[in-house]
PDB file of N, CA and C in Angstrom:
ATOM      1  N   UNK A   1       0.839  -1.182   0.000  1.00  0.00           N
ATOM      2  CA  UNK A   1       0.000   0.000   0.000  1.00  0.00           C
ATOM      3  C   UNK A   1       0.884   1.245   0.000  1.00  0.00           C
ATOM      4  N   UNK A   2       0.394   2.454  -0.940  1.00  0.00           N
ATOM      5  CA  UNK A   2       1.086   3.820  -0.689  1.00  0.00           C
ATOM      6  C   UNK A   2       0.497   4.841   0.393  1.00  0.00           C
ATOM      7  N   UNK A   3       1.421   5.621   0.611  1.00  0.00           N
ATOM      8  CA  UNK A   3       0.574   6.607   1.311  1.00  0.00           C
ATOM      9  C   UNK A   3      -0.539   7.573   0.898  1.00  0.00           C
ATOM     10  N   UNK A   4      -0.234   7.211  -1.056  1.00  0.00           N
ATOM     11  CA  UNK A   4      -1.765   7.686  -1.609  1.00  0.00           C
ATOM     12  C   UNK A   4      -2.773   6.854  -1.609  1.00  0.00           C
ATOM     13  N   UNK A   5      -2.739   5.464  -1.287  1.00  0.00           N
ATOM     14  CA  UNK A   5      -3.927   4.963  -0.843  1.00  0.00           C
ATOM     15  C   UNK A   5      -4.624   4.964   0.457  1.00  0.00           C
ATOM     16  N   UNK A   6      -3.721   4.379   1.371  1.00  0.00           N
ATOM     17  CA  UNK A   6      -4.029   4.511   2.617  1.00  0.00           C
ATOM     18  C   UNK A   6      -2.632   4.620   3.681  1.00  0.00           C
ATOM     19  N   UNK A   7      -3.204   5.911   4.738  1.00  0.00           N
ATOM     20  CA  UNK A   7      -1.827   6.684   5.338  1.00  0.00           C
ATOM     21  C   UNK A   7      -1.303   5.702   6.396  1.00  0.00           C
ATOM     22  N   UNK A   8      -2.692   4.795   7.170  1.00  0.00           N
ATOM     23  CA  UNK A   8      -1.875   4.132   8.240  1.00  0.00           C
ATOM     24  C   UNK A   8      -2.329   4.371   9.124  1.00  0.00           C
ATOM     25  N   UNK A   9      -2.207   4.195  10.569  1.00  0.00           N
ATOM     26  CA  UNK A   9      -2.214   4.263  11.548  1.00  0.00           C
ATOM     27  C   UNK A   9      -2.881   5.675  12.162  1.00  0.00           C
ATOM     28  N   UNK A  10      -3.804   5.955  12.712  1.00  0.00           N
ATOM     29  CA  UNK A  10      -4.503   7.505  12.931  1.00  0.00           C
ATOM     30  C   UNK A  10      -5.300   7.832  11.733  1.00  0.00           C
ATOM     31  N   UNK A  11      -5.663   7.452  10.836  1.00  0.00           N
ATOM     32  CA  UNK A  11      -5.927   8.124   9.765  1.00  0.00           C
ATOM     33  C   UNK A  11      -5.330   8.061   8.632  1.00  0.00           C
ATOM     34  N   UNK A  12      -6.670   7.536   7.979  1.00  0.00           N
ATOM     35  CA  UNK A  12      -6.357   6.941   6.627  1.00  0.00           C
ATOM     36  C   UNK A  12      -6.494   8.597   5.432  1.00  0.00           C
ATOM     37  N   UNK A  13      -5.778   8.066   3.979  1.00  0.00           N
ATOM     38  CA  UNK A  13      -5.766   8.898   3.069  1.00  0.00           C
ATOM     39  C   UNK A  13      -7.169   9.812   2.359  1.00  0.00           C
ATOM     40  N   UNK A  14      -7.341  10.548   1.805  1.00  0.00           N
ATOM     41  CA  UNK A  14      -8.165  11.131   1.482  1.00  0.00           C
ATOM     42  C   UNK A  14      -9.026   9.662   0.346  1.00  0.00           C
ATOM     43  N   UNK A  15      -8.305   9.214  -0.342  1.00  0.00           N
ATOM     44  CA  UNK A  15      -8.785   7.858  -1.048  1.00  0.00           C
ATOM     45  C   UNK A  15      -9.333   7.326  -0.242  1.00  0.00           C
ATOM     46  N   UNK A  16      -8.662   6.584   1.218  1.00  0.00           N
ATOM     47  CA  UNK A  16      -9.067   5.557   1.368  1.00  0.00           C
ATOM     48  C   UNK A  16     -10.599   5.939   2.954  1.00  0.00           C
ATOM     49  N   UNK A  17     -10.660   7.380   2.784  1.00  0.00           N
ATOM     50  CA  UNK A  17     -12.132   7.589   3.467  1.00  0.00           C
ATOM     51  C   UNK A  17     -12.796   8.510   2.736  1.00  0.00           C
ATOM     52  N   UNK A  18     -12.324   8.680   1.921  1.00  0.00           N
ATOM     53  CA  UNK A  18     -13.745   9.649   0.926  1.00  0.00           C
ATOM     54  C   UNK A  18     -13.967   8.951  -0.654  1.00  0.00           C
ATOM     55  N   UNK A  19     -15.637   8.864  -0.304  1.00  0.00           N
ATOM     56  CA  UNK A  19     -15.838   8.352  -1.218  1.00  0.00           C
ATOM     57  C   UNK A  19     -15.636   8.671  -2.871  1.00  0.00           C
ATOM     58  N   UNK A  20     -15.757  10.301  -3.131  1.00  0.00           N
ATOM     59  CA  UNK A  20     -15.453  10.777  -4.544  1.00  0.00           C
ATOM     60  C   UNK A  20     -13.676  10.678  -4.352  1.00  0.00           C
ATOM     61  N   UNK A  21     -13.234  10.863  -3.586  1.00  0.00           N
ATOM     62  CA  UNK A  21     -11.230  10.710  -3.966  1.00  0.00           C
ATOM     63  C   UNK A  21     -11.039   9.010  -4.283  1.00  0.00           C
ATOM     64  N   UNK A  22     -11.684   8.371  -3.654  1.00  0.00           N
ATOM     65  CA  UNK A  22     -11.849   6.547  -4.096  1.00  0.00           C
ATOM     66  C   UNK A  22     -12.037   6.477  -5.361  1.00  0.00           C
ATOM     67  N   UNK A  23     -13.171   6.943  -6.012  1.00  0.00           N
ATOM     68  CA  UNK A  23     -13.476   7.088  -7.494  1.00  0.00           C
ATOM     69  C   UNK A  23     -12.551   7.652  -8.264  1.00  0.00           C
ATOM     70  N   UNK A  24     -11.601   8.528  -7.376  1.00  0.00           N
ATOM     71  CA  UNK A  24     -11.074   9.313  -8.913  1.00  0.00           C
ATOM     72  C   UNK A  24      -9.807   8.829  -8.598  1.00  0.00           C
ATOM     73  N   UNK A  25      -9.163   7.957  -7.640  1.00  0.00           N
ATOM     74  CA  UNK A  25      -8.053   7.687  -7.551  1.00  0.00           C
ATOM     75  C   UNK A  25      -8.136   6.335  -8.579  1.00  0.00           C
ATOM     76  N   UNK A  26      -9.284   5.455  -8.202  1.00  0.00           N
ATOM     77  CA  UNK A  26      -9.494   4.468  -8.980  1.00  0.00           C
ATOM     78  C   UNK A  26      -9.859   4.207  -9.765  1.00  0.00           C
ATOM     79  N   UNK A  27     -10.261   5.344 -10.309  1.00  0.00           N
ATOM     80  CA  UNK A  27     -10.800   5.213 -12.082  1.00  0.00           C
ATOM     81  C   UNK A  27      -9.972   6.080 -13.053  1.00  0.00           C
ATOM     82  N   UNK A  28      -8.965   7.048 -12.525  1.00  0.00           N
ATOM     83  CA  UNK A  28      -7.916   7.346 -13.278  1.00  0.00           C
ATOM     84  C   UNK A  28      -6.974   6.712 -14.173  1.00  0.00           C
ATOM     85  N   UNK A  29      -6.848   7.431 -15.320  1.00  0.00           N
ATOM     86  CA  UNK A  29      -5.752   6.792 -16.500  1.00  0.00           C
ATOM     87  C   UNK A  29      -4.667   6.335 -15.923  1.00  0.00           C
ATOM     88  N   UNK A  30      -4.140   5.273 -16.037  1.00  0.00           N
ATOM     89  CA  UNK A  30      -3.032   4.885 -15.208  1.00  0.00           C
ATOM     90  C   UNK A  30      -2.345   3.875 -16.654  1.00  0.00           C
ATOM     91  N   UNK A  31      -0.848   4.037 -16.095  1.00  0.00           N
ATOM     92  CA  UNK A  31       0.245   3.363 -16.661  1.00  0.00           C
ATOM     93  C   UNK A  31      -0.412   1.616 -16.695  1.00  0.00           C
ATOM     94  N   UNK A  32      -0.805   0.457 -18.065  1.00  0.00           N
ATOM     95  CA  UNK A  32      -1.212  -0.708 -17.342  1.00  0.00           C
ATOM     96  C   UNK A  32       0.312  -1.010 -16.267  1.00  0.00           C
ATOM     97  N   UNK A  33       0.972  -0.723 -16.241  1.00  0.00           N
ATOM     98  CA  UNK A  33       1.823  -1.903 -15.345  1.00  0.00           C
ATOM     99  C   UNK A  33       2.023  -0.809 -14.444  1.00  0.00           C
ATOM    100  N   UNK A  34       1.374   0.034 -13.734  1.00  0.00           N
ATOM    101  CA  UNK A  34       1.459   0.767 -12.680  1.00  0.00           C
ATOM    102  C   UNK A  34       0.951   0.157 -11.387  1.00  0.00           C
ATOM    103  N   UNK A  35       1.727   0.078 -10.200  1.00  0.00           N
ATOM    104  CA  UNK A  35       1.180  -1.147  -9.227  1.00  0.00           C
ATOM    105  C   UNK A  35      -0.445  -0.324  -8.544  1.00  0.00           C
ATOM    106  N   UNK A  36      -1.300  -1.200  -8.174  1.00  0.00           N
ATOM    107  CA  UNK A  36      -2.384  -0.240  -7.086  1.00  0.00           C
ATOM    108  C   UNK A  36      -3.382  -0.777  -7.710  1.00  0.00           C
ATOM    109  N   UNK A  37      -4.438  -0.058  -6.774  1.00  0.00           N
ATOM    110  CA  UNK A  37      -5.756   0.083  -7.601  1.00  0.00           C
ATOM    111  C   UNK A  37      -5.957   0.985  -8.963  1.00  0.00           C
ATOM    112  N   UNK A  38      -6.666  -0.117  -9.672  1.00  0.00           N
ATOM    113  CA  UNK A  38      -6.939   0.511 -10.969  1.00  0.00           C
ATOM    114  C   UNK A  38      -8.243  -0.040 -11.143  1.00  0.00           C
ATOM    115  N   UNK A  39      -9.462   0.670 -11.699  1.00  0.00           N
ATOM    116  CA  UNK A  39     -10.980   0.871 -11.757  1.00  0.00           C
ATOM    117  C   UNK A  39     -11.155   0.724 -13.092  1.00  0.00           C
ATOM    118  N   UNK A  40     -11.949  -0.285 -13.898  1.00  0.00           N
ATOM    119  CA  UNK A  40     -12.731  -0.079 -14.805  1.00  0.00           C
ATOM    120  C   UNK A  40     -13.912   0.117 -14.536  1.00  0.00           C
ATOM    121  N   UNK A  41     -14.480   1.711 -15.044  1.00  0.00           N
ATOM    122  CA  UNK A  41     -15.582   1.635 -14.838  1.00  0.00           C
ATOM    123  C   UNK A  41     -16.691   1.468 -15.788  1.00  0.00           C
ATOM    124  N   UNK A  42     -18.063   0.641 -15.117  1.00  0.00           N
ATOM    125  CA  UNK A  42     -19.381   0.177 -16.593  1.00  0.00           C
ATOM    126  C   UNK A  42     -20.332   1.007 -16.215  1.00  0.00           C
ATOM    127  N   UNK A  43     -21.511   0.918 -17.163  1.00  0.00           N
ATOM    128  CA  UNK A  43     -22.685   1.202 -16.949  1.00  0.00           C
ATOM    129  C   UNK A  43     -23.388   0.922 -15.938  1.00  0.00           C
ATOM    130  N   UNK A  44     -23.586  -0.048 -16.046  1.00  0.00           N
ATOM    131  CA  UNK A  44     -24.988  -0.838 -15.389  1.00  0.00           C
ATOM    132  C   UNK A  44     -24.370  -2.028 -14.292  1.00  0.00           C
ATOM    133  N   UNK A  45     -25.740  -2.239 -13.059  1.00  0.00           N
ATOM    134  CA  UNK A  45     -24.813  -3.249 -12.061  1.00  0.00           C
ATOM    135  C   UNK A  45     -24.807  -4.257 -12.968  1.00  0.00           C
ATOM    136  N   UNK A  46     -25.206  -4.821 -14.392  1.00  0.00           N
ATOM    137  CA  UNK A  46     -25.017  -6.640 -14.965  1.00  0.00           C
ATOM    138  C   UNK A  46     -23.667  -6.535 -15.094  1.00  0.00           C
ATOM    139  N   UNK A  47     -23.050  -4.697 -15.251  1.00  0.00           N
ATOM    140  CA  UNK A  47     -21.548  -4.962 -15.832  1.00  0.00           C
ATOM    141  C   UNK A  47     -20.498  -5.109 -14.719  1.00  0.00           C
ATOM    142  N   UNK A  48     -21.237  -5.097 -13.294  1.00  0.00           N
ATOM    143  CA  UNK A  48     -20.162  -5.175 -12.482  1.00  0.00           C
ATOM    144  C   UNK A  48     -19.707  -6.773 -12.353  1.00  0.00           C
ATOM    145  N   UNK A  49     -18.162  -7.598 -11.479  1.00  0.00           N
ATOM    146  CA  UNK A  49     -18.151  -8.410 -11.745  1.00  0.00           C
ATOM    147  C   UNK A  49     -18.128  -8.558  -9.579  1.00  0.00           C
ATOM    148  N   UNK A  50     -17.632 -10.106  -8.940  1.00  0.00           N
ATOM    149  CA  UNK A  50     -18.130  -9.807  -7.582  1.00  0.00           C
ATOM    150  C   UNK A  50     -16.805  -9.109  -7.348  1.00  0.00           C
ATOM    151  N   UNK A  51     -17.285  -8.265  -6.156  1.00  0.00           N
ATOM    152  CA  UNK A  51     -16.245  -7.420  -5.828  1.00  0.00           C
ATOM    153  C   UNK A  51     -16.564  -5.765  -5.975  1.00  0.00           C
ATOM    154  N   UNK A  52     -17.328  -5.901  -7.427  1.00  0.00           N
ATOM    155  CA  UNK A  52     -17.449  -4.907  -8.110  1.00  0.00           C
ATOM    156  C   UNK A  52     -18.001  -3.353  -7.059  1.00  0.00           C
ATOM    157  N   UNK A  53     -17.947  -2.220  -7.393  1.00  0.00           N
ATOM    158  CA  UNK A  53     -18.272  -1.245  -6.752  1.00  0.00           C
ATOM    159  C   UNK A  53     -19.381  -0.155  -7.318  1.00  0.00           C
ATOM    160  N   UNK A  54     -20.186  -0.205  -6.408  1.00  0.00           N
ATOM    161  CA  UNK A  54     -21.714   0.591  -6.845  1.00  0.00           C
ATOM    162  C   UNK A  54     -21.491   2.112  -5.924  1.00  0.00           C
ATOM    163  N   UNK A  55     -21.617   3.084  -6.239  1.00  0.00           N
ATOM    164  CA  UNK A  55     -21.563   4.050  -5.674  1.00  0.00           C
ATOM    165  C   UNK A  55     -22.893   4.363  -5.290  1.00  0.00           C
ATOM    166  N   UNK A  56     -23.604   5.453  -4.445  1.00  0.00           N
ATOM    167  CA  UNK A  56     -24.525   6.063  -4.531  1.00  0.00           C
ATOM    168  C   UNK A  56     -24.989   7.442  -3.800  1.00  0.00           C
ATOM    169  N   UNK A  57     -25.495   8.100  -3.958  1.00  0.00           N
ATOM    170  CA  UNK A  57     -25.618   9.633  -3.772  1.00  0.00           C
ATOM    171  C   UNK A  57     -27.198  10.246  -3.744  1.00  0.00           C
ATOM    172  N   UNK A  58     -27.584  10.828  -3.255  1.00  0.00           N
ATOM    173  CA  UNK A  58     -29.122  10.947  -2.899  1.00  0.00           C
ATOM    174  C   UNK A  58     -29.714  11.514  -3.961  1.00  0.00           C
ATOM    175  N   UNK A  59     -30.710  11.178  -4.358  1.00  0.00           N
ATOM    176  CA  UNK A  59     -31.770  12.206  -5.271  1.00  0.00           C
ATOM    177  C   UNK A  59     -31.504  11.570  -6.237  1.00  0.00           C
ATOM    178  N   UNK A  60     -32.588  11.368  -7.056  1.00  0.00           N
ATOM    179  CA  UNK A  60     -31.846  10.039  -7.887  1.00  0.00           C
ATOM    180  C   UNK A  60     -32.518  11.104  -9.289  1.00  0.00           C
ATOM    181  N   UNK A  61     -30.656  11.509  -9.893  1.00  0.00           N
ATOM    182  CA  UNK A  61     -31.258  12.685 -11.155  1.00  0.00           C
ATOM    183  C   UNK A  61     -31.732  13.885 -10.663  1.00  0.00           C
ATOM    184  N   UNK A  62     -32.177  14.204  -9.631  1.00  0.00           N
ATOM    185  CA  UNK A  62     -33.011  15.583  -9.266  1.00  0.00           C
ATOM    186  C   UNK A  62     -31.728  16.501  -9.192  1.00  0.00           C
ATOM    187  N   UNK A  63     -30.520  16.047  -8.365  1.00  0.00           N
ATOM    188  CA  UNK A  63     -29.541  17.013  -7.685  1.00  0.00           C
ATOM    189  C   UNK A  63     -28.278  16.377  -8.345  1.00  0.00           C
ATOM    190  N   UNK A  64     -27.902  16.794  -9.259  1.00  0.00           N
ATOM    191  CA  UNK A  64     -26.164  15.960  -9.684  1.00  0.00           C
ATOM    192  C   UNK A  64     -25.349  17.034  -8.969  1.00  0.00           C
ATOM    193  N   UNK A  65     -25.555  17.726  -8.040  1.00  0.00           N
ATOM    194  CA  UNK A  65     -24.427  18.758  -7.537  1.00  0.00           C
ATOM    195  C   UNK A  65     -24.227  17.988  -6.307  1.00  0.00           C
ATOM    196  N   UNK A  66     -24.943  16.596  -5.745  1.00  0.00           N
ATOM    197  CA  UNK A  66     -24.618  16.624  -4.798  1.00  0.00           C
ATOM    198  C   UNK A  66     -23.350  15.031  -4.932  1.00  0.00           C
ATOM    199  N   UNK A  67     -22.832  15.215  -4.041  1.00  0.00           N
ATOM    200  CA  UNK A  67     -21.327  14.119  -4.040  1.00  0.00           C
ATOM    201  C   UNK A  67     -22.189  13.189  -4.316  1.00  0.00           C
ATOM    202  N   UNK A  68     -21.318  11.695  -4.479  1.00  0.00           N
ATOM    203  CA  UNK A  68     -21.216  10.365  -4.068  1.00  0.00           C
ATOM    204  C   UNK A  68     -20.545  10.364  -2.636  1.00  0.00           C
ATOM    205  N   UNK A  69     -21.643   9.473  -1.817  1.00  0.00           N
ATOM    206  CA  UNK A  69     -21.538   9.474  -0.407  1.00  0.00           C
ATOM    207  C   UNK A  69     -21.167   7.808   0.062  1.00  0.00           C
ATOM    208  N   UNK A  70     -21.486   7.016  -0.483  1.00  0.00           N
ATOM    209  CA  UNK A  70     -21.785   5.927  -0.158  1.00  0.00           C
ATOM    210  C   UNK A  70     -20.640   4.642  -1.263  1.00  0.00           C
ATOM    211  N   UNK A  71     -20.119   3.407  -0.824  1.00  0.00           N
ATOM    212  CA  UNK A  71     -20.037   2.600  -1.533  1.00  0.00           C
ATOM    213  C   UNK A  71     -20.494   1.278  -0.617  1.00  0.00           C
ATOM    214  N   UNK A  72     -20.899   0.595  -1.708  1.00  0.00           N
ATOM    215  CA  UNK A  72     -21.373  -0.787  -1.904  1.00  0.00           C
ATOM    216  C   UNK A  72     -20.853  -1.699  -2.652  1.00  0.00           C
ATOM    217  N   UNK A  73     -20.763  -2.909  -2.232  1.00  0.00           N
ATOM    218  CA  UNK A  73     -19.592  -3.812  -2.678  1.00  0.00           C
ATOM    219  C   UNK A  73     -20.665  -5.294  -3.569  1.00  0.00           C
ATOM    220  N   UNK A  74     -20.589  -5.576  -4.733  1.00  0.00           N
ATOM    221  CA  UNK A  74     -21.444  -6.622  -5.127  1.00  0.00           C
ATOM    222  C   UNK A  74     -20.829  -8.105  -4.371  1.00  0.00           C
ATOM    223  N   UNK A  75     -21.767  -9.063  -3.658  1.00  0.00           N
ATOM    224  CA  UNK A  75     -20.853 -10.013  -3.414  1.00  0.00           C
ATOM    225  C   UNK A  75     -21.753 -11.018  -3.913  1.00  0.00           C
ATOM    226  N   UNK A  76     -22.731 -10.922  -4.172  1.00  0.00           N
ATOM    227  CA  UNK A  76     -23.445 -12.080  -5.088  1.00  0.00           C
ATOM    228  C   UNK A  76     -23.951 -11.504  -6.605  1.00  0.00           C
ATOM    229  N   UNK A  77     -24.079 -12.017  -7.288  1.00  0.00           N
ATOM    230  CA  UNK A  77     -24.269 -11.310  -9.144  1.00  0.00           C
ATOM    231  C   UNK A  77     -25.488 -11.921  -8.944  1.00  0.00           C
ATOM    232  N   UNK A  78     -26.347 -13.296  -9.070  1.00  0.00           N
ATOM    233  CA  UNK A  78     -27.286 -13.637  -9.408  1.00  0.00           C
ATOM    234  C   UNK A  78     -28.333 -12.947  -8.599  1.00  0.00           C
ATOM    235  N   UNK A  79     -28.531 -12.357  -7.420  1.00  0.00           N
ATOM    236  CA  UNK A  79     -28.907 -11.986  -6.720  1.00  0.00           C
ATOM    237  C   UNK A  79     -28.879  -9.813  -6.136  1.00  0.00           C
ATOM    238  N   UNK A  80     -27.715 -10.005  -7.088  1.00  0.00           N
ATOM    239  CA  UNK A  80     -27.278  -8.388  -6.885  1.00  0.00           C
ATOM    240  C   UNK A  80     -27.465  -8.185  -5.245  1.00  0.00           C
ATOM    241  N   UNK A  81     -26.605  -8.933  -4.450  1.00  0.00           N
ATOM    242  CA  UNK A  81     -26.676  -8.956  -3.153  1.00  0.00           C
ATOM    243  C   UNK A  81     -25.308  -7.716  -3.134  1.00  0.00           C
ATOM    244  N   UNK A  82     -25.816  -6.999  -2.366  1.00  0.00           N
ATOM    245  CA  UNK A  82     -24.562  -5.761  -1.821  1.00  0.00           C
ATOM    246  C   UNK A  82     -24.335  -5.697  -0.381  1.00  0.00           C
ATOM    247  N   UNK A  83     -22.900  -6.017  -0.002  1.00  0.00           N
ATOM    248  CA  UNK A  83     -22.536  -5.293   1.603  1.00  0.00           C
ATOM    249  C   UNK A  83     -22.027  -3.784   1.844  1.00  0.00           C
ATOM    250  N   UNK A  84     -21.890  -3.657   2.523  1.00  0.00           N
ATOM    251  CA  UNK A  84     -22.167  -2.362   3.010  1.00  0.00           C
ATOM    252  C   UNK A  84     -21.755  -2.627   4.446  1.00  0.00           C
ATOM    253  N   UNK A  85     -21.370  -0.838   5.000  1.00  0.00           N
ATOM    254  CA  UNK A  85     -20.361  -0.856   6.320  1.00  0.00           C
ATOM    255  C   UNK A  85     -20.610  -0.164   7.393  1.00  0.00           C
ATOM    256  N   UNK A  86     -22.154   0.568   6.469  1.00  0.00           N
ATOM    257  CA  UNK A  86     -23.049   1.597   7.431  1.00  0.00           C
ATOM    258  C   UNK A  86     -24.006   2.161   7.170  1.00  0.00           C
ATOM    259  N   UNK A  87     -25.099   0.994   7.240  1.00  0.00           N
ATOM    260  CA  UNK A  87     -25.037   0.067   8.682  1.00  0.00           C
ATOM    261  C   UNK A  87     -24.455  -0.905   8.092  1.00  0.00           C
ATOM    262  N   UNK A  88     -23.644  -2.091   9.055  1.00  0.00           N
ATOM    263  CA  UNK A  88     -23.176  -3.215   8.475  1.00  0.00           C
ATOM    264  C   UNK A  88     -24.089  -3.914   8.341  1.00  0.00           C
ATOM    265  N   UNK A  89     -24.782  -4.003   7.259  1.00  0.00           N
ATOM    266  CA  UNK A  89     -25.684  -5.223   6.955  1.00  0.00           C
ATOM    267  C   UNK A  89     -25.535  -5.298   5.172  1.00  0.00           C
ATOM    268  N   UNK A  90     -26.167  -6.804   4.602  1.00  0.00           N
ATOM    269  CA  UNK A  90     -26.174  -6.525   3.345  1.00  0.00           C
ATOM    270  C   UNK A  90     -27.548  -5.760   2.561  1.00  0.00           C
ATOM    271  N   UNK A  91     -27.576  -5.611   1.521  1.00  0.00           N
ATOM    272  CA  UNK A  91     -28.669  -4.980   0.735  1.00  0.00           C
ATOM    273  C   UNK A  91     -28.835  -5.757  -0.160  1.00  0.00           C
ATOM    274  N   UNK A  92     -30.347  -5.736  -1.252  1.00  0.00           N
ATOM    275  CA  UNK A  92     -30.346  -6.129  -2.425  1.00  0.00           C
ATOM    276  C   UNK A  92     -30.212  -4.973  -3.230  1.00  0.00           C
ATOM    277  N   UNK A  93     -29.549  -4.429  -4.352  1.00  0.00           N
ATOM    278  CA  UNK A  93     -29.725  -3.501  -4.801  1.00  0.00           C
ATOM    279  C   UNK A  93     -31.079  -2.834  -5.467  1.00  0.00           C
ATOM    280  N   UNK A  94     -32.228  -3.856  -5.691  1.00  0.00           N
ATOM    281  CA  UNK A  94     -33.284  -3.521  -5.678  1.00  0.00           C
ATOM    282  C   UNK A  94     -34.068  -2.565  -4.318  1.00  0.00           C
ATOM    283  N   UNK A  95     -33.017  -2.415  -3.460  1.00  0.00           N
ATOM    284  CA  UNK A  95     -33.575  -2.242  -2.222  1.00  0.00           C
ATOM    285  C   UNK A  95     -33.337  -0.346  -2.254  1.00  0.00           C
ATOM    286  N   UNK A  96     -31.962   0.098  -3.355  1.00  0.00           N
ATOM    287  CA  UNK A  96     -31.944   1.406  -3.654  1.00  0.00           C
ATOM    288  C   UNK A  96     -32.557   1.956  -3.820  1.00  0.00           C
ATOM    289  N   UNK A  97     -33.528   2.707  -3.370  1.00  0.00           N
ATOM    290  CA  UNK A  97     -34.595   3.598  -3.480  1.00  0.00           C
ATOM    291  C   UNK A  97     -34.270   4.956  -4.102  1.00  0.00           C
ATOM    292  N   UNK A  98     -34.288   6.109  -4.597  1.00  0.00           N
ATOM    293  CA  UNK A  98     -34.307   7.234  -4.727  1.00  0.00           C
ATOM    294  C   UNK A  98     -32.613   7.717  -4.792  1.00  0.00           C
ATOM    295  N   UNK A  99     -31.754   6.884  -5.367  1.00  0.00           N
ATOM    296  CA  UNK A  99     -30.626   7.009  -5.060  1.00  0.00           C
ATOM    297  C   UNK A  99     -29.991   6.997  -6.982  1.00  0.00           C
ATOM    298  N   UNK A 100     -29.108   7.775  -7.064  1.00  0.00           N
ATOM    299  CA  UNK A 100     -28.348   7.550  -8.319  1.00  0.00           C
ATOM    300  C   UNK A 100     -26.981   6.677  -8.207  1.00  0.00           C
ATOM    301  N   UNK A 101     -26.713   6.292  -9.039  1.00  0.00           N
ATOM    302  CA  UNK A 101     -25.428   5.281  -8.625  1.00  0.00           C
ATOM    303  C   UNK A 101     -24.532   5.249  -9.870  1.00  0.00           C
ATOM    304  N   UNK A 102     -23.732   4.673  -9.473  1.00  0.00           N
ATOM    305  CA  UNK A 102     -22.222   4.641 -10.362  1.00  0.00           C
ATOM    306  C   UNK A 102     -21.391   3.398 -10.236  1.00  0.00           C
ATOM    307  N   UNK A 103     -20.953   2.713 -10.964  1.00  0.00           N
ATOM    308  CA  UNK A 103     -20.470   1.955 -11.016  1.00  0.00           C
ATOM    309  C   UNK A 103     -19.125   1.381 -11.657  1.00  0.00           C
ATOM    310  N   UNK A 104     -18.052   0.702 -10.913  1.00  0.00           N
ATOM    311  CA  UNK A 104     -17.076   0.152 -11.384  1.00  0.00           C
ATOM    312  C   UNK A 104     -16.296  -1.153 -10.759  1.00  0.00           C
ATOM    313  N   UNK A 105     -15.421  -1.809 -11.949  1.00  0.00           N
ATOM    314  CA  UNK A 105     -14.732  -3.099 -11.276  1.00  0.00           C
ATOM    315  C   UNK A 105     -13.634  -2.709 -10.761  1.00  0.00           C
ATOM    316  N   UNK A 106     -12.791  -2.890  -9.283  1.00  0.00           N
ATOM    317  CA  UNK A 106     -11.738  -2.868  -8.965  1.00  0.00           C
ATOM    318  C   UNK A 106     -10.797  -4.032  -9.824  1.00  0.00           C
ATOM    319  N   UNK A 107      -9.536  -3.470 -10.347  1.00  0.00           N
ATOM    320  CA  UNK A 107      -8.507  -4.272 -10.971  1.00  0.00           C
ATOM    321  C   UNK A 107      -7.130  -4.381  -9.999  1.00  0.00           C
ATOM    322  N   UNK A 108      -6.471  -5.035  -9.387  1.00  0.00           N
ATOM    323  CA  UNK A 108      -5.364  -4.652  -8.552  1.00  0.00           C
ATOM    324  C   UNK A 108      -4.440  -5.542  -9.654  1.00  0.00           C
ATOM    325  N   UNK A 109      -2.863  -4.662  -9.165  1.00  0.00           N
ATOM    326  CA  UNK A 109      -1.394  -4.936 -10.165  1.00  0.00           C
ATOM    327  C   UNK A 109      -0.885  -5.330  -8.934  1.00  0.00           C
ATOM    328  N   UNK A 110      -0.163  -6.434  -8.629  1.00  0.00           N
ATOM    329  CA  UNK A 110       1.006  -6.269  -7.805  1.00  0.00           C
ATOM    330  C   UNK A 110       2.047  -6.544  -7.794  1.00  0.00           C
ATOM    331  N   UNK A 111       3.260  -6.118  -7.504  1.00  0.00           N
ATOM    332  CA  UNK A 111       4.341  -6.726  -8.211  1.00  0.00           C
ATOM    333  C   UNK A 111       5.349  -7.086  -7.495  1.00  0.00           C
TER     334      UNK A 111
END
């Protein structure tokens, strides 16, 4: 891990507790053989794979000024079962109500 992902001990990096610096650290153009997280991001949750990452942010279309607040982690596909860390429980993503979302696959390099 770098200290641009996560700082360590007291407090982690701007990546690794905010949800829009997560997105843009991980969906940035990157070197392929650059070590870290690297994000492809899709459309739609069919394109996520497990693992995959659903963002979401309130007002679904009404307000695009407001952040991405939230991530959700796919851990079942047939089911679009999502965990989540707060509250710790899982979700179905059918269960998103009024929410806009975003989506991408985490890719890790390590070397």
């Amino acid at each position: 891990m770098s200290s641009q992902w996560y700082a360590g001990p007291g407090g982690g990096s701007p990546e690794w507790e905010n949800v829009e610096a997560f997105w843009d650290y991980a969906t940035k153009p990157r070197d392929p053989q650059q070590s870290g997280v690297h994000g492809e991001i899709v459309e739609t949750i069919f394109g996520l794979d497990i693992g995959g990452i659903v963002q979401t942010r309130s007002g679904r279309f009404d307000n695009t000024d407001e952040r991405y607040s939230h991530n959700l982690l796919l851990v079942e596909k047939s089911t679009l079962l999502l965990a989540q860390n707060t509250p710790d429980c899982f979700v179905y993503y059918s269960d998103l109500a009024d929410v806009d979302n975003r989506f991408f696959n985490p890719r890790y390099l390590i070397e």
